[in-house]
Protein backbone atom coordinates (compact mmCIF):
# COMPACT_ATOMS: atom_id res chain seq x y z
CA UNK A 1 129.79 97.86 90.45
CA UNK A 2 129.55 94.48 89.88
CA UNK A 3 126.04 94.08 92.68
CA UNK A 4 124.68 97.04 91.17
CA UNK A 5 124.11 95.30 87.39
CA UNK A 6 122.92 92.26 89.25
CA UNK A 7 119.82 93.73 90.85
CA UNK A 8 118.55 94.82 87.58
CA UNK A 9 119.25 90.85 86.12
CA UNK A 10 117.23 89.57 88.70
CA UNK A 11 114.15 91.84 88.35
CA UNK A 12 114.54 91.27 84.50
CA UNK A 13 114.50 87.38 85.92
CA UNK A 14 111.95 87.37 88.42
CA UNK A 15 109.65 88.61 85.47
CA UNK A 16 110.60 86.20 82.57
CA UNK A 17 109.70 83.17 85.39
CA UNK A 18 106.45 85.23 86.20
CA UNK A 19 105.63 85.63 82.32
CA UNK A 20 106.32 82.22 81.80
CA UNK A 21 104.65 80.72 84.53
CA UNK A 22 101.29 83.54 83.60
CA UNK A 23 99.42 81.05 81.23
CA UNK A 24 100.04 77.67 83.60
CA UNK A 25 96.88 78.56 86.18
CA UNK A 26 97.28 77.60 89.84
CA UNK A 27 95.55 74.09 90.21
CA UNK A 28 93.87 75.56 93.67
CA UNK A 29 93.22 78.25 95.89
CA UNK A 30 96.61 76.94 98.37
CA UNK A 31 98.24 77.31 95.03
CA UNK A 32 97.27 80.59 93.57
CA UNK A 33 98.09 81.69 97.36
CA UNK A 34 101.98 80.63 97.14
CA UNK A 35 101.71 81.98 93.56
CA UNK A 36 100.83 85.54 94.78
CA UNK A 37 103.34 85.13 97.50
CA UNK A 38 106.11 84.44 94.67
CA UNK A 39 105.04 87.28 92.92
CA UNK A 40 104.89 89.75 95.74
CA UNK A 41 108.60 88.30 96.79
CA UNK A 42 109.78 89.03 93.14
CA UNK A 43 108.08 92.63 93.68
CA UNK A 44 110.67 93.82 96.25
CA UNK A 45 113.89 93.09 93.78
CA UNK A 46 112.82 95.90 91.11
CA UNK A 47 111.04 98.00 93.36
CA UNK A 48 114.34 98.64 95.20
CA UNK A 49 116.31 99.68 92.46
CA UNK A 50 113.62 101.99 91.22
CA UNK A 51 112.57 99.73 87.91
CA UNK A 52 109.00 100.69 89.09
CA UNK A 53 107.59 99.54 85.43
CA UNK A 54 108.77 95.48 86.23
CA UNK A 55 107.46 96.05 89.88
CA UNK A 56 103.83 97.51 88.91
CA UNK A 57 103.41 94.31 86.16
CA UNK A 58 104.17 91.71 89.10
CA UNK A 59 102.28 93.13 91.59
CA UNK A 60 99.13 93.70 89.14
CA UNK A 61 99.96 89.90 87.94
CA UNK A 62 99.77 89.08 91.82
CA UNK A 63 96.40 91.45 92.43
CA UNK A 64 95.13 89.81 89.34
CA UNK A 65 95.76 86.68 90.29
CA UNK A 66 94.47 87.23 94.21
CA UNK A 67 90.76 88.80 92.73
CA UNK A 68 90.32 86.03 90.09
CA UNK A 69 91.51 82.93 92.00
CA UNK A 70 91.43 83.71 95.94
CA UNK A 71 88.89 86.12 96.20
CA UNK A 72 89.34 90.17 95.93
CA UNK A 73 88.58 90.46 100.23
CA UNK A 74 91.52 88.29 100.51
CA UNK A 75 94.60 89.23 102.59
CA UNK A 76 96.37 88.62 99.83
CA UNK A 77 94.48 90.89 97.12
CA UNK A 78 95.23 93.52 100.73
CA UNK A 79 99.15 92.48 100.14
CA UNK A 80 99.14 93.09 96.28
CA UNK A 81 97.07 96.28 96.99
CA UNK A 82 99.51 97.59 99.43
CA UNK A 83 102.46 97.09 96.71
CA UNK A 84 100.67 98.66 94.06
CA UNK A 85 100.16 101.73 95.87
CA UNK A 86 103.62 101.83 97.50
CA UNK A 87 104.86 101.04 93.40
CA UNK A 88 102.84 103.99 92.50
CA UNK A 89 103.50 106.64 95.21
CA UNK A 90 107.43 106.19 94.61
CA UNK A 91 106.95 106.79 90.91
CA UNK A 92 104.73 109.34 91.83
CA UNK A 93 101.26 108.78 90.57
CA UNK A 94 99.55 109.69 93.78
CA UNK A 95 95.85 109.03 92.39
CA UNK A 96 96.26 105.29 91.67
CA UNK A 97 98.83 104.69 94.90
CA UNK A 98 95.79 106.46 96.89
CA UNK A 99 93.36 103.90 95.57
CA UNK A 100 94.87 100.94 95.75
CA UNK A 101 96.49 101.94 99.76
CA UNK A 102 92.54 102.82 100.86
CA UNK A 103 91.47 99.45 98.97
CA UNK A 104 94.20 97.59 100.79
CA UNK A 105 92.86 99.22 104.38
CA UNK A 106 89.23 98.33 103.57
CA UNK A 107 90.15 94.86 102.94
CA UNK A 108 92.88 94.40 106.10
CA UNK A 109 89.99 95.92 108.46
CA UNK A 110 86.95 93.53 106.77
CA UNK A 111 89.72 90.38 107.10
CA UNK A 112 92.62 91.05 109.62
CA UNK A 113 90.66 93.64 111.92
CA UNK A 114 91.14 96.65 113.29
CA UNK A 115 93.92 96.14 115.52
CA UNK A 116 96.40 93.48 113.10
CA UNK A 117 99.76 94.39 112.22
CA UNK A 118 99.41 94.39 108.34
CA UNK A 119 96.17 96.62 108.95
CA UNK A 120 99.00 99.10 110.49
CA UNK A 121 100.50 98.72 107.67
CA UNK A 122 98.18 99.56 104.86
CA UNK A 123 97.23 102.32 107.18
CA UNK A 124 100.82 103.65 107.27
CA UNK A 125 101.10 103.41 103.23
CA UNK A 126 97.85 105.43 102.83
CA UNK A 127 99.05 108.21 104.99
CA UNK A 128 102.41 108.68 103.32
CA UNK A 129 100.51 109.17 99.79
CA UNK A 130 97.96 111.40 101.98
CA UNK A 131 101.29 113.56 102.71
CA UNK A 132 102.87 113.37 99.53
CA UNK A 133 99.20 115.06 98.01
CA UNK A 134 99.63 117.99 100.66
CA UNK A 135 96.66 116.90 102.81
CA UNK A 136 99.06 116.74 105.94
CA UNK A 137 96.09 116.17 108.92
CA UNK A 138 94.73 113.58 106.84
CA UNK A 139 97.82 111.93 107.22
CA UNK A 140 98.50 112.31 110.65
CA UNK A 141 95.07 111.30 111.83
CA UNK A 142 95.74 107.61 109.50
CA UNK A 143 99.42 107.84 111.08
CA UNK A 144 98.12 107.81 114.59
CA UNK A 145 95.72 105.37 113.47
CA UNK A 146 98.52 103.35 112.38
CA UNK A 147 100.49 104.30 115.57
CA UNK A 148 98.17 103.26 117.70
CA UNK A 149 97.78 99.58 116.20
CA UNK A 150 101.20 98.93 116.30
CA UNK A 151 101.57 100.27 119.90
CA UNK A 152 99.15 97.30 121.49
């Protein structure tokens, strides 16, 4: 009992540092880089106890952040993309989670390539919201996609 009513403290801390640290700007772009990275770390604590809400506000701080201060073809505007649409498909808003997984796939293919692992990735995120909206060979064709990168 005791774990389960830390995970929630930590989410609820992972943001407050995030909030606070919001109006101090990175000083460069190696800077706003670790920043995201924080942020995207911090992601993970609420998203796994289902407190999608503190989860979509860091990852849009971190996709925010990416676009404005790294550049929004960045692998790391891909990484905050990615989060945001795994955030969104398991609260289930399938529109936005669709978006922001084909954004992060567009982005991985112009800056990883075809045939990198986090491409496979953003591929595999994609086609679960592609199931969860019912278009099942949609899915399958980007699983195999996926499949297929991660097979080499």
């Amino acid at each position: 009992m005791r774990v389960r009513l830390l995970l929630p403290m930590a989410a609820v801390f992972a943001l407050l540092i995030s909030v606070l640290r919001a109006d101090d700007p990175p000083k460069d772009i190696e800077a706003a880089k670790k920043r995201v990275a924080e942020l995207l770390q911090a992601v993970s604590v609420p998203y796994e106890v289902g407190e999608y809400a503190s989860a979509r506000v860091l990852a849009g701080q971190a996709l925010s952040l990416a676009d404005a201060e790294i550049g929004s073809e960045s692998r790391e505007a891909a990484d905050a993309a990615r989060w945001l649409g795994l955030i969104e498909r398991a609260a289930g808003d399938l529109a936005p989670a669709r978006s922001h997984c084909e954004r992060a796939v567009s982005v991985c293919l112009q800056v990883l390539g075809e045939d990198h692992v986090e491409t496979a990735a953003s591929l595999n995120a994609l086609a679960a919201v592609l199931r969860d909206q019912g278009d099942l060979e949609g899915a399958r064709s980007v699983y195999e996609r996926a499949l297929s990168i991660r097979q080499k």
